[in-house]
Protein backbone atom coordinates (compact mmCIF):
# COMPACT_ATOMS: atom_id res chain seq x y z
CA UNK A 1 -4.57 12.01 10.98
CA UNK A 2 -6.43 11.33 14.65
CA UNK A 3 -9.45 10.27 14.69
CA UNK A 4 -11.66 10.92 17.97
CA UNK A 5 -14.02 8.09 18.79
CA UNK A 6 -16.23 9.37 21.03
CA UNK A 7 -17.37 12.53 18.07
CA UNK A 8 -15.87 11.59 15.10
CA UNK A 9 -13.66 14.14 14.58
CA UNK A 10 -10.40 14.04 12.29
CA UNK A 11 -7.86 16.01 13.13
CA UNK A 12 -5.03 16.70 10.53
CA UNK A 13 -1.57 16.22 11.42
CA UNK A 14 1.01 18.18 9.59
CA UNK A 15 4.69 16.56 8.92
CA UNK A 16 7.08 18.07 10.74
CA UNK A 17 10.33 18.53 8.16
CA UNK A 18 13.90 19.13 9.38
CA UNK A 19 14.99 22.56 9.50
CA UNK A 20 17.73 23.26 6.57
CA UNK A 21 19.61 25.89 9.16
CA UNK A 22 21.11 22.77 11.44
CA UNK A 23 23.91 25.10 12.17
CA UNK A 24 22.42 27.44 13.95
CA UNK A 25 20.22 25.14 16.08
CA UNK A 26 21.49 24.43 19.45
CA UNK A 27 22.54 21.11 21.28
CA UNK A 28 19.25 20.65 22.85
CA UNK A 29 17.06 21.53 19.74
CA UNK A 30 18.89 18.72 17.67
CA UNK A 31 18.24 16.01 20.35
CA UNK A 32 14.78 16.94 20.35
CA UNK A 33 15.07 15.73 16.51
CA UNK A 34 16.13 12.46 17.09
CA UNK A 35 13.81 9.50 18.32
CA UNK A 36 14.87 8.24 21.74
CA UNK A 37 16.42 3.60 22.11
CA UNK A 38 12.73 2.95 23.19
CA UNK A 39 11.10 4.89 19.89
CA UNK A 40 13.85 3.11 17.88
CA UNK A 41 12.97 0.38 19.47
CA UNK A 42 9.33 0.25 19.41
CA UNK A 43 9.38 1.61 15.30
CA UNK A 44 11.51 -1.88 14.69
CA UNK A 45 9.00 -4.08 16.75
CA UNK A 46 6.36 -2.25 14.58
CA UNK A 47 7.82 -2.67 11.42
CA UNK A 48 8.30 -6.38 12.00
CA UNK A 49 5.04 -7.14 13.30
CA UNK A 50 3.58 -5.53 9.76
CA UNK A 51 5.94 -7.06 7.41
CA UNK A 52 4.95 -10.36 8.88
CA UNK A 53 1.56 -9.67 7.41
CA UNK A 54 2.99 -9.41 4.02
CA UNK A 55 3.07 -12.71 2.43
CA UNK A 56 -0.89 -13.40 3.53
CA UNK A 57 -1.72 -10.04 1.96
CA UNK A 58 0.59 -10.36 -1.05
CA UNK A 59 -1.43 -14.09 -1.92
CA UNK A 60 -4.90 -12.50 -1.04
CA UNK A 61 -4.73 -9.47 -3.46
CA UNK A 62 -2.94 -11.74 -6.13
CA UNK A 63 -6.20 -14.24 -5.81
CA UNK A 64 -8.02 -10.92 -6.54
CA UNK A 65 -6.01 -10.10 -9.67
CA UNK A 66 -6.75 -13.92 -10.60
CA UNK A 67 -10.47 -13.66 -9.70
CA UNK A 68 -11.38 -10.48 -11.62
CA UNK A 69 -9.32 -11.58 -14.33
CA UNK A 70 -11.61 -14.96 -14.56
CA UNK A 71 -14.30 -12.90 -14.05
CA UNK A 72 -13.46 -10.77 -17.43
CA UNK A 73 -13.08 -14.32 -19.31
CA UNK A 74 -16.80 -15.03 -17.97
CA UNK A 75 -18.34 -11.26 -18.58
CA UNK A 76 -17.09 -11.52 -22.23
CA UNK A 77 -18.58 -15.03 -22.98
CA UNK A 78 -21.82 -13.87 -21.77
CA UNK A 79 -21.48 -10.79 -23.67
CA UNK A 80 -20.80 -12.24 -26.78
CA UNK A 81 -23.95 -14.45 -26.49
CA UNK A 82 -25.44 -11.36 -26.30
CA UNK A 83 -24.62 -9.45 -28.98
CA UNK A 84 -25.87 -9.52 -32.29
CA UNK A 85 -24.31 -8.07 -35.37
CA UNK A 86 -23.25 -9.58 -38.81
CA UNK A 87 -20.03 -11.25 -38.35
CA UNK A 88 -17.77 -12.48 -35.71
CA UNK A 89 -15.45 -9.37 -35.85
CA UNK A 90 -18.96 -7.11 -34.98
CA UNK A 91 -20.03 -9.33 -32.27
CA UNK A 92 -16.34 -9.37 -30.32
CA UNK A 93 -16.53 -5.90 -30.82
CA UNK A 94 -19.83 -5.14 -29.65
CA UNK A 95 -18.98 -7.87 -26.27
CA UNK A 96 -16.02 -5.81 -25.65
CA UNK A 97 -17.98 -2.76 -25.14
CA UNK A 98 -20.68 -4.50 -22.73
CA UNK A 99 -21.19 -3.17 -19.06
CA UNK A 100 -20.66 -6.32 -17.36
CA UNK A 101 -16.91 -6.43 -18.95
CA UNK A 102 -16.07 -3.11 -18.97
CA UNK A 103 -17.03 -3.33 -15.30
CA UNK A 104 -14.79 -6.67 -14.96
CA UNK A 105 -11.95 -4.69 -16.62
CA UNK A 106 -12.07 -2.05 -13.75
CA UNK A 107 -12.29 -4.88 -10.99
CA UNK A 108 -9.00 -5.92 -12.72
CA UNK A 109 -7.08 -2.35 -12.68
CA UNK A 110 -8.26 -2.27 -9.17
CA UNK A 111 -7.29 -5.27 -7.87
CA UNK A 112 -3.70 -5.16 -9.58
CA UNK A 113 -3.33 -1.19 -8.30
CA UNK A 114 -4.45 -3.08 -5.02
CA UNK A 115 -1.52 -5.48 -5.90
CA UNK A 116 0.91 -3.27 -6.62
CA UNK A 117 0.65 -1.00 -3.60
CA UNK A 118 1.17 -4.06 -1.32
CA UNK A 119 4.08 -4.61 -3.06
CA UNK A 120 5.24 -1.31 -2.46
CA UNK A 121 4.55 -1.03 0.93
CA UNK A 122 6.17 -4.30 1.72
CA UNK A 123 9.39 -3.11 -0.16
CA UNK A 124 8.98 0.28 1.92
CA UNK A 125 8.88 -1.59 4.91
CA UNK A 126 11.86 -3.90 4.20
CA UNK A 127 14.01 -0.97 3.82
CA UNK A 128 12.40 0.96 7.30
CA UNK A 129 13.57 -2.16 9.19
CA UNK A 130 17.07 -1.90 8.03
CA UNK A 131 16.98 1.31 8.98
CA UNK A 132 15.40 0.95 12.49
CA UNK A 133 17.71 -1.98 12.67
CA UNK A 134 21.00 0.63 12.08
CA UNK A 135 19.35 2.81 14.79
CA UNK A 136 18.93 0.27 16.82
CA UNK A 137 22.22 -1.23 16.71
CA UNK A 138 23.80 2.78 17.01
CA UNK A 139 21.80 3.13 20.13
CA UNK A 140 22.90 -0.30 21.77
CA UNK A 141 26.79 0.99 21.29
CA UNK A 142 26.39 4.28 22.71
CA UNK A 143 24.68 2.84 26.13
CA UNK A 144 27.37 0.62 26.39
């Protein structure tokens, strides 16, 4: 996706997938295909510069997961103050169906979905580098 700053436009960018006849494509065509030593090059420095990020983002959106999760412990002490009802089975029930923690439930599922996809992404990147580092290393052979 490219966004234009100066109107605002996005502009959808489609992914280009490798053509299943590689036979019948010429010398030139298949070069095309391949990222050039300073690509390779510039995808690692990328890469690394990213997954250095990783371990402050990791501990941020795990203090989130914390956070909402003491936030749920708060919502349903206030909410069974609130409630009313005959016993102490009625009143749990009744706190467990309060806005304030179903809403602290859904900061939870967000924050460890939030959680998650870091972790993801981080393992994504890990294997990218070894990758660009393969490439890299292929590339520094054949310009020898």
């Amino acid at each position: 996706m490219i966004i234009d700053e100066t109107s605002g436009t996005v502009t959808e960018q489609g992914v280009e997938l490798v053509p299943l006849n590689l036979t019948d494509l010429d010398e030139d065509t298949l070069l095309e295909m391949f990222p050039s030593p300073v690509q390779c090059a510039g995808a690692l420095l990328k890469a690394r510069a990213l997954i250095a990020q990783a371990p402050a983002i990791l501990a941020e959106r795990s203090k989130a997961v914390k956070d909402a999760k003491r936030e749920l412990i708060i919502a349903r002490g206030y909410a069974r103050q609130r409630a009313v009802g005959r016993d102490a089975d009625t009143r749990r029930l009744v706190a467990e169906s309060d806005a304030d923690v179903l809403t602290a439930w859904e900061r939870i599922d967000v924050a460890e979905l939030a959680l998650e996809y870091a972790r993801e992404l981080r393992k994504t990147l890990t294997e990218d580098i070894e990758i660009l580092r393969s490439l890299n290393a292929n590339f520094r052979g054949e310009h020898r």
